[in-house]
PDB file of N, CA and C in Angstrom:
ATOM      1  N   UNK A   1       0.782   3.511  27.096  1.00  0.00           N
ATOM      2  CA  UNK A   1       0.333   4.350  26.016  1.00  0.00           C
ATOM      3  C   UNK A   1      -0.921   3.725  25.400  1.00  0.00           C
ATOM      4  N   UNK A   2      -2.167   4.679  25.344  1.00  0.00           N
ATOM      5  CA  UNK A   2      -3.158   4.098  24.410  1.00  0.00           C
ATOM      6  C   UNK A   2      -2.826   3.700  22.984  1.00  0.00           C
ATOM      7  N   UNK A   3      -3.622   2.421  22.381  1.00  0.00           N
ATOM      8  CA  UNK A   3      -3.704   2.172  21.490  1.00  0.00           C
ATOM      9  C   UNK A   3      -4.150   2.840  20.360  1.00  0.00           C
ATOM     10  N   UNK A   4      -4.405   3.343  19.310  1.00  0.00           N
ATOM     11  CA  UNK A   4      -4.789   4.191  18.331  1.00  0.00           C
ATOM     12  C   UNK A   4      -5.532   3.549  17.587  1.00  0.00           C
ATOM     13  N   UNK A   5      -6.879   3.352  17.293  1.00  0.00           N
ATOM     14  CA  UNK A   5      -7.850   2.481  16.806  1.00  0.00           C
ATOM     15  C   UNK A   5      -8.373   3.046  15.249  1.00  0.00           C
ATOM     16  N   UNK A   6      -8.096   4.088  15.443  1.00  0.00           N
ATOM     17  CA  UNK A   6      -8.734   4.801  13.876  1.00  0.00           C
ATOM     18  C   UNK A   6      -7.709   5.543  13.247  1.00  0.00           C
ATOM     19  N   UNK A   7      -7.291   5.299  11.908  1.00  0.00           N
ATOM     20  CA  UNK A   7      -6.372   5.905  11.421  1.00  0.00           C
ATOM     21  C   UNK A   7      -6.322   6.488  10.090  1.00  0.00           C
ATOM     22  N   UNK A   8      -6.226   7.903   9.714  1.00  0.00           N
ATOM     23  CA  UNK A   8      -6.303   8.485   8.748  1.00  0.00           C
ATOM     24  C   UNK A   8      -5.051   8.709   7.796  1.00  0.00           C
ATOM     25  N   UNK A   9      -5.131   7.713   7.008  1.00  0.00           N
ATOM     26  CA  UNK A   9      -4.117   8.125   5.683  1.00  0.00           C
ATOM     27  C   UNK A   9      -3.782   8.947   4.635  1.00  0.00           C
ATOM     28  N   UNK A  10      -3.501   9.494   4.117  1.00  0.00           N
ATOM     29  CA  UNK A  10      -3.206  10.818   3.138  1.00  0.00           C
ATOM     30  C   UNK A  10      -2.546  10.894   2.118  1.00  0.00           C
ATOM     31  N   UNK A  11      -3.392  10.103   0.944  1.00  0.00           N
ATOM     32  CA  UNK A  11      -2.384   9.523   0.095  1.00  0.00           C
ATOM     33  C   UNK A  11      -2.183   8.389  -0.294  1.00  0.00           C
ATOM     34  N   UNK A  12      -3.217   7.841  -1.625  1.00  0.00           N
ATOM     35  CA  UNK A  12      -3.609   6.297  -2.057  1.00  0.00           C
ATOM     36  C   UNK A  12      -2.054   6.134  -2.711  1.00  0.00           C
ATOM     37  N   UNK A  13      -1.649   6.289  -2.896  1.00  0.00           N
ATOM     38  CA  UNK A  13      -0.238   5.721  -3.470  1.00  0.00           C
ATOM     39  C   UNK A  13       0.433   4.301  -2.956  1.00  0.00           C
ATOM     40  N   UNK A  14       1.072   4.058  -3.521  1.00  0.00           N
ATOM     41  CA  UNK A  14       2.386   2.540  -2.489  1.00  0.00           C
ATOM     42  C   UNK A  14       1.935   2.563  -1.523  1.00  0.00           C
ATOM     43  N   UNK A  15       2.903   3.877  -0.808  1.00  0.00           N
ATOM     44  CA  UNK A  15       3.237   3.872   0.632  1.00  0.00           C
ATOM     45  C   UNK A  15       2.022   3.865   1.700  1.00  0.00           C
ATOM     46  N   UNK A  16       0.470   4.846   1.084  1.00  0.00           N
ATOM     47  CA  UNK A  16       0.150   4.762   1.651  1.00  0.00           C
ATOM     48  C   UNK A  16      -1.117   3.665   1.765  1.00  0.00           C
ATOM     49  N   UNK A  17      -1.036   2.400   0.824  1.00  0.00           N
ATOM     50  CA  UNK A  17      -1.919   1.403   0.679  1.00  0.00           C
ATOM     51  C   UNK A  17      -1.307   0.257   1.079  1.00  0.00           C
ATOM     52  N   UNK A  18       0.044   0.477   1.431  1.00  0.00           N
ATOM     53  CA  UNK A  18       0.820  -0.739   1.972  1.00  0.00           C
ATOM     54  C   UNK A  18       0.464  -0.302   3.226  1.00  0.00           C
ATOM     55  N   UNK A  19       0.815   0.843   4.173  1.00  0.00           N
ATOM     56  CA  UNK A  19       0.135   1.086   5.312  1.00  0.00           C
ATOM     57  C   UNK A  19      -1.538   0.702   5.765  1.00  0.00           C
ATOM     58  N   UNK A  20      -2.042   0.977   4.858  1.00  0.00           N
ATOM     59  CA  UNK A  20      -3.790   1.060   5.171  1.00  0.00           C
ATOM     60  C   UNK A  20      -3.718  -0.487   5.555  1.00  0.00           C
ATOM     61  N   UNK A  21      -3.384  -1.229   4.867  1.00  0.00           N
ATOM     62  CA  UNK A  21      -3.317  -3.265   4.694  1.00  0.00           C
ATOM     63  C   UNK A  21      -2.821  -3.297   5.658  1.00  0.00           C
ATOM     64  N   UNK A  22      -1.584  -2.614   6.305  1.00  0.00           N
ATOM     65  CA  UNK A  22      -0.911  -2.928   7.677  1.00  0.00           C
ATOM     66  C   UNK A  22      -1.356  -2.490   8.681  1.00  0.00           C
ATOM     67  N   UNK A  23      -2.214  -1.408   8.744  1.00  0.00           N
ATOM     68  CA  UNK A  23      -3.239  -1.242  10.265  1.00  0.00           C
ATOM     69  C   UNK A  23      -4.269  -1.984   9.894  1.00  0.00           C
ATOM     70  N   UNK A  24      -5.106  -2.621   8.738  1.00  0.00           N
ATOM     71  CA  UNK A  24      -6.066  -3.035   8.989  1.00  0.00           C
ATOM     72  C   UNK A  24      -5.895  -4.286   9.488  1.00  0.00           C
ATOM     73  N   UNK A  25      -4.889  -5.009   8.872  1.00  0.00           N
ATOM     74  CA  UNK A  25      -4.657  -6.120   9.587  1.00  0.00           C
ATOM     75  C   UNK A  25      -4.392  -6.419  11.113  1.00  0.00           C
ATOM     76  N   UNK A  26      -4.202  -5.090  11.565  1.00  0.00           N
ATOM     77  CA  UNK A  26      -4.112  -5.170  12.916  1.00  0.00           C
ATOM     78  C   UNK A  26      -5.220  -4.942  13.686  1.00  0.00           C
ATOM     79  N   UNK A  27      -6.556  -4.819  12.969  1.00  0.00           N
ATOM     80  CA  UNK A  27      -7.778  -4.770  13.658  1.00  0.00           C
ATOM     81  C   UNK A  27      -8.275  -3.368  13.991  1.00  0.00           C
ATOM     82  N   UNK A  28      -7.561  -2.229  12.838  1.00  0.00           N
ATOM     83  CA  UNK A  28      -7.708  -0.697  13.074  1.00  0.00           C
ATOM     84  C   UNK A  28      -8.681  -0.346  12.318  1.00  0.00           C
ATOM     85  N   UNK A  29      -9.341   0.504  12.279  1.00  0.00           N
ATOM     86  CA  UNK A  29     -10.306   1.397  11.313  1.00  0.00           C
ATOM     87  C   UNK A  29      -9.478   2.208  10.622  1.00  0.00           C
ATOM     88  N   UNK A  30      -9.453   1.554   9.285  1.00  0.00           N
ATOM     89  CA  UNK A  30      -8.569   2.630   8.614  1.00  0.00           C
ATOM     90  C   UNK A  30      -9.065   3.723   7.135  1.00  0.00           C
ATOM     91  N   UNK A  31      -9.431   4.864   7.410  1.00  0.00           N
ATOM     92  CA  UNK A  31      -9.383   5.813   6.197  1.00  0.00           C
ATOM     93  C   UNK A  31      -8.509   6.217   5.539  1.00  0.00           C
ATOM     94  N   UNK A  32      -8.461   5.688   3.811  1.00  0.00           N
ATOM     95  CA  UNK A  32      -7.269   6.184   2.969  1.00  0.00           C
ATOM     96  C   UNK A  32      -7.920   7.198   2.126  1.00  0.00           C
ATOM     97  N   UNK A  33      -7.448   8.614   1.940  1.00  0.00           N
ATOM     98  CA  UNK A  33      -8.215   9.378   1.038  1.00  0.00           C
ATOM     99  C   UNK A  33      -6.721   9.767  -0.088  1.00  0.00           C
ATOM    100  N   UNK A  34      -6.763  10.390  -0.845  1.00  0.00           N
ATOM    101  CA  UNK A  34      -5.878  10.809  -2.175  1.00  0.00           C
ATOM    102  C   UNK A  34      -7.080  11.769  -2.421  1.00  0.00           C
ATOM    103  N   UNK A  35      -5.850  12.593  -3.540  1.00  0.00           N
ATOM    104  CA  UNK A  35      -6.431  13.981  -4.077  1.00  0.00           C
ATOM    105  C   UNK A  35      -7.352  13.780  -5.352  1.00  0.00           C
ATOM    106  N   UNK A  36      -6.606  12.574  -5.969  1.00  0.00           N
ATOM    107  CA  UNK A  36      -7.914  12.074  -7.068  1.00  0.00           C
ATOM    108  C   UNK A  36      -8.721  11.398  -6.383  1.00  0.00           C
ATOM    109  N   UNK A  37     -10.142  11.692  -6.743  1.00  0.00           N
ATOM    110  CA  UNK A  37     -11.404  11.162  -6.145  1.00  0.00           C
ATOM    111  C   UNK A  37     -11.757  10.251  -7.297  1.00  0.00           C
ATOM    112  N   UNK A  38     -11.051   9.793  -8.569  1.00  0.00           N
ATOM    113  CA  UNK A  38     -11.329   8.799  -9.125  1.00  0.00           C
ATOM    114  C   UNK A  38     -10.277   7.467  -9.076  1.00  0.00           C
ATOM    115  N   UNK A  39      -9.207   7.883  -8.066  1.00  0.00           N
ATOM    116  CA  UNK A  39      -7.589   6.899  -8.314  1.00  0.00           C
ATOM    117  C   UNK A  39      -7.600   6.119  -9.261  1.00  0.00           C
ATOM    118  N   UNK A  40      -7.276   7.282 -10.254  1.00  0.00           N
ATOM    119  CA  UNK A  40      -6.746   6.634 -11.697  1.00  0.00           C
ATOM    120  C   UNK A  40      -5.212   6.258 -11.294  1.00  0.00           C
ATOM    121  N   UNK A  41      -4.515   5.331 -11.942  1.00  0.00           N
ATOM    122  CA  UNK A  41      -2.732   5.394 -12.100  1.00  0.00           C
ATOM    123  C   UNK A  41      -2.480   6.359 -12.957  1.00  0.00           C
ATOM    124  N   UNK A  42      -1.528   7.028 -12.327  1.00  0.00           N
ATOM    125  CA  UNK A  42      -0.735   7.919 -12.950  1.00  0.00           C
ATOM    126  C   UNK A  42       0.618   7.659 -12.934  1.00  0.00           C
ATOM    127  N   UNK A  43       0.712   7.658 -14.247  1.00  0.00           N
ATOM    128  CA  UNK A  43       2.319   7.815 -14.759  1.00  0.00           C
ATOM    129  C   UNK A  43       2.455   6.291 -15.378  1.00  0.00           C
ATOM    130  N   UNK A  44       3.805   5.517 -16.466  1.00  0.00           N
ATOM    131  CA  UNK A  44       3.752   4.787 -16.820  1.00  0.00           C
ATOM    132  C   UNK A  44       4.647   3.517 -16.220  1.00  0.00           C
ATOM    133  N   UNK A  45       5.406   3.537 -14.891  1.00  0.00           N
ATOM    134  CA  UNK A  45       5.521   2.407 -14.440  1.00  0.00           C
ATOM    135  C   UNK A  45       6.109   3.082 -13.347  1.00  0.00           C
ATOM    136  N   UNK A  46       6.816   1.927 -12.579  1.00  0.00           N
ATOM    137  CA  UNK A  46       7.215   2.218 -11.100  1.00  0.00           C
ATOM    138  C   UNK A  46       8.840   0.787 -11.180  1.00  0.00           C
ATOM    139  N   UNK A  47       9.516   1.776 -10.426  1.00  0.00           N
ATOM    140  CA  UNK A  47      10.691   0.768 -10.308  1.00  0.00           C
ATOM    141  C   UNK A  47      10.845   0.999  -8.680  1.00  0.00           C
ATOM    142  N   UNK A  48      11.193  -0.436  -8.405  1.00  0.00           N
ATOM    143  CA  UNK A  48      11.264  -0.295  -6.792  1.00  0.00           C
ATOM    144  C   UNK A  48      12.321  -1.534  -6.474  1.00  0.00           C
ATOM    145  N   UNK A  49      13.022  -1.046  -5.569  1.00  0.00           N
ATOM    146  CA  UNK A  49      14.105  -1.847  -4.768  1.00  0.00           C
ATOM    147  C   UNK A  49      13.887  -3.075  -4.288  1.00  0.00           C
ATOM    148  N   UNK A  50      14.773  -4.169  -4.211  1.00  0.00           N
ATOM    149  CA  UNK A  50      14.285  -5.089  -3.522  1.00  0.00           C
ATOM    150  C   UNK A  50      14.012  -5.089  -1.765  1.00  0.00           C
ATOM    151  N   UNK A  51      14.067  -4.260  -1.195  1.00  0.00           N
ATOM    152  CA  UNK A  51      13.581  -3.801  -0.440  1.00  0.00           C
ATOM    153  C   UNK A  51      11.986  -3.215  -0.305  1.00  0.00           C
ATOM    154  N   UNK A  52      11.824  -3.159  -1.112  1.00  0.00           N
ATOM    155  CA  UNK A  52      10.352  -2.457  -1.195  1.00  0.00           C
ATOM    156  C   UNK A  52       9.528  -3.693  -1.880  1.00  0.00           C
ATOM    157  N   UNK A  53      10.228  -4.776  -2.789  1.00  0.00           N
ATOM    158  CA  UNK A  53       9.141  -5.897  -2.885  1.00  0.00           C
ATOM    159  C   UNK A  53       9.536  -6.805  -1.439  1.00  0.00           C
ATOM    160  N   UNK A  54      10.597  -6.906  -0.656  1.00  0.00           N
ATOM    161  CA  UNK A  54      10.644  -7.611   0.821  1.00  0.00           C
ATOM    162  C   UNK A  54       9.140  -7.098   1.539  1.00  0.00           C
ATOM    163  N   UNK A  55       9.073  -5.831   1.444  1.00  0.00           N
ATOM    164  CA  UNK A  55       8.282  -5.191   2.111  1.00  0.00           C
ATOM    165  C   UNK A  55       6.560  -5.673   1.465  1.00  0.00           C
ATOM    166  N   UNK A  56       6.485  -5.900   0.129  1.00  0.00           N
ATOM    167  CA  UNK A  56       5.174  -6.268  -0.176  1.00  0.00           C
ATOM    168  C   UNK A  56       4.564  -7.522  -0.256  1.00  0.00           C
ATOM    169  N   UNK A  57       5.997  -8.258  -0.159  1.00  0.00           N
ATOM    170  CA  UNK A  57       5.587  -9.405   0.436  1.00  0.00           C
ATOM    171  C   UNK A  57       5.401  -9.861   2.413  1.00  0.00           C
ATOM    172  N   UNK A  58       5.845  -8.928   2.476  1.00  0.00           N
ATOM    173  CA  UNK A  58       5.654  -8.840   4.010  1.00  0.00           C
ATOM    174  C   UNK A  58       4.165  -8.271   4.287  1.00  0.00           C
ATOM    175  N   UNK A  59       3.934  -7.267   3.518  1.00  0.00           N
ATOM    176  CA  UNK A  59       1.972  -6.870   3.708  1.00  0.00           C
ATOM    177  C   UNK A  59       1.196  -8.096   2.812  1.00  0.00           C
ATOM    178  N   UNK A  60       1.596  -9.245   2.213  1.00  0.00           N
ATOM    179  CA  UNK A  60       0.736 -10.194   1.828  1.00  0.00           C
ATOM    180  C   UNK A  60       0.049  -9.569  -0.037  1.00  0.00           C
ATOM    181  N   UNK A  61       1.100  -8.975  -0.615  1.00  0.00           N
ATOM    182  CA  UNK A  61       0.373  -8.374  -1.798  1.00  0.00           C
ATOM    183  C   UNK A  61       1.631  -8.396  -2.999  1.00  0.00           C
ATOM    184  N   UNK A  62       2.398  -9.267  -2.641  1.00  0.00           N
ATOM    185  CA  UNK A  62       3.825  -9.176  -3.523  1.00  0.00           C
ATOM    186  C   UNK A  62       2.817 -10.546  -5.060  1.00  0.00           C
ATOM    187  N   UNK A  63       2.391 -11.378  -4.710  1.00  0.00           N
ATOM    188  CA  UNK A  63       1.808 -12.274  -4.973  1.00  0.00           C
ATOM    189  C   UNK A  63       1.084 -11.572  -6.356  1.00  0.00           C
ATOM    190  N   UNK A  64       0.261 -10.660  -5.859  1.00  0.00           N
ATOM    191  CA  UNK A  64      -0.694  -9.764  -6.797  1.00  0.00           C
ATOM    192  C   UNK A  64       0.190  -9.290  -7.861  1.00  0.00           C
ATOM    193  N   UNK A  65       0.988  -8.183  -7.601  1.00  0.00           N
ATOM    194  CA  UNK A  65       2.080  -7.534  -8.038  1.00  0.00           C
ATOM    195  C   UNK A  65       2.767  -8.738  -8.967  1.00  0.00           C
ATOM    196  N   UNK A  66       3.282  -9.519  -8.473  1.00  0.00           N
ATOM    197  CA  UNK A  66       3.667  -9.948  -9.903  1.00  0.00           C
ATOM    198  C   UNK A  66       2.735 -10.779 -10.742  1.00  0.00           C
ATOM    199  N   UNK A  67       1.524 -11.094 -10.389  1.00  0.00           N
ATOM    200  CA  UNK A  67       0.441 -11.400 -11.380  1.00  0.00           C
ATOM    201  C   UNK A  67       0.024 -10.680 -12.712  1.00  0.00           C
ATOM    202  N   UNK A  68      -0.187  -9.398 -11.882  1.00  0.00           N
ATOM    203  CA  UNK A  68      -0.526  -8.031 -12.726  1.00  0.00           C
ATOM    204  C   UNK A  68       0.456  -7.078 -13.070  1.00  0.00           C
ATOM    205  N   UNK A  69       1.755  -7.302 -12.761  1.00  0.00           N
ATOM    206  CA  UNK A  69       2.938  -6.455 -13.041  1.00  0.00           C
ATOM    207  C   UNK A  69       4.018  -7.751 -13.652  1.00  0.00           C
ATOM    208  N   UNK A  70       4.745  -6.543 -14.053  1.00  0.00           N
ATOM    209  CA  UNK A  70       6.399  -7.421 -14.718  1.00  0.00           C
ATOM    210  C   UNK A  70       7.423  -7.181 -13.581  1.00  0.00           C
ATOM    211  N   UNK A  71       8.109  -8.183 -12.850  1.00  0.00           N
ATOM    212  CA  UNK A  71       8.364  -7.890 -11.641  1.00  0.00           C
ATOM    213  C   UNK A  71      10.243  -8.825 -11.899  1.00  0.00           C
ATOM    214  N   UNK A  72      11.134  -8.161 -12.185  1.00  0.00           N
ATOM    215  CA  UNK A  72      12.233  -8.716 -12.776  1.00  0.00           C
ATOM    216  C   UNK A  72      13.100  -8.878 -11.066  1.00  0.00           C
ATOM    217  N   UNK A  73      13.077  -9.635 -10.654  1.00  0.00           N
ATOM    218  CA  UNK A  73      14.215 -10.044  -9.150  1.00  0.00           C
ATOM    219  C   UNK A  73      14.820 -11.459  -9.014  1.00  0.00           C
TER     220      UNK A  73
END
């Protein structure tokens, strides 16, 4: 099976900026677009599983997250 070298994302959110970090790191061309063309945050916080910080420390960005966030685990 060919490799897939360029990849279009749909959707600056979590899911899809934890993805963009995970093909780029793999040496992909990656485009992330969202419907705001200014990606403001929206809304006033985010609660997520410990599963989902396993996961952001697995893309290399859990580090950040609790710099700039309150991160109770």
């Amino acid at each position: 099976m060919a490799r897939i070298n360029k990849v279009l994302i749909v959707g600056g959110g979590v899911g899809g900026m934890s993805l963009a970090i995970s093909f780029a790191r793999q040496n992909r061309a990656v485009e992330l677009i969202d419907l705001d063309p200014d990606w403001r945050a929206i809304g006033a916080g985010l609660s997520l599983n410990a599963a989902s910080l396993r996961a952001f420390e697995r893309v290399g960005v859990l580090g950040a997250i609790r710099r700039h966030g309150d991160v109770h685990a």
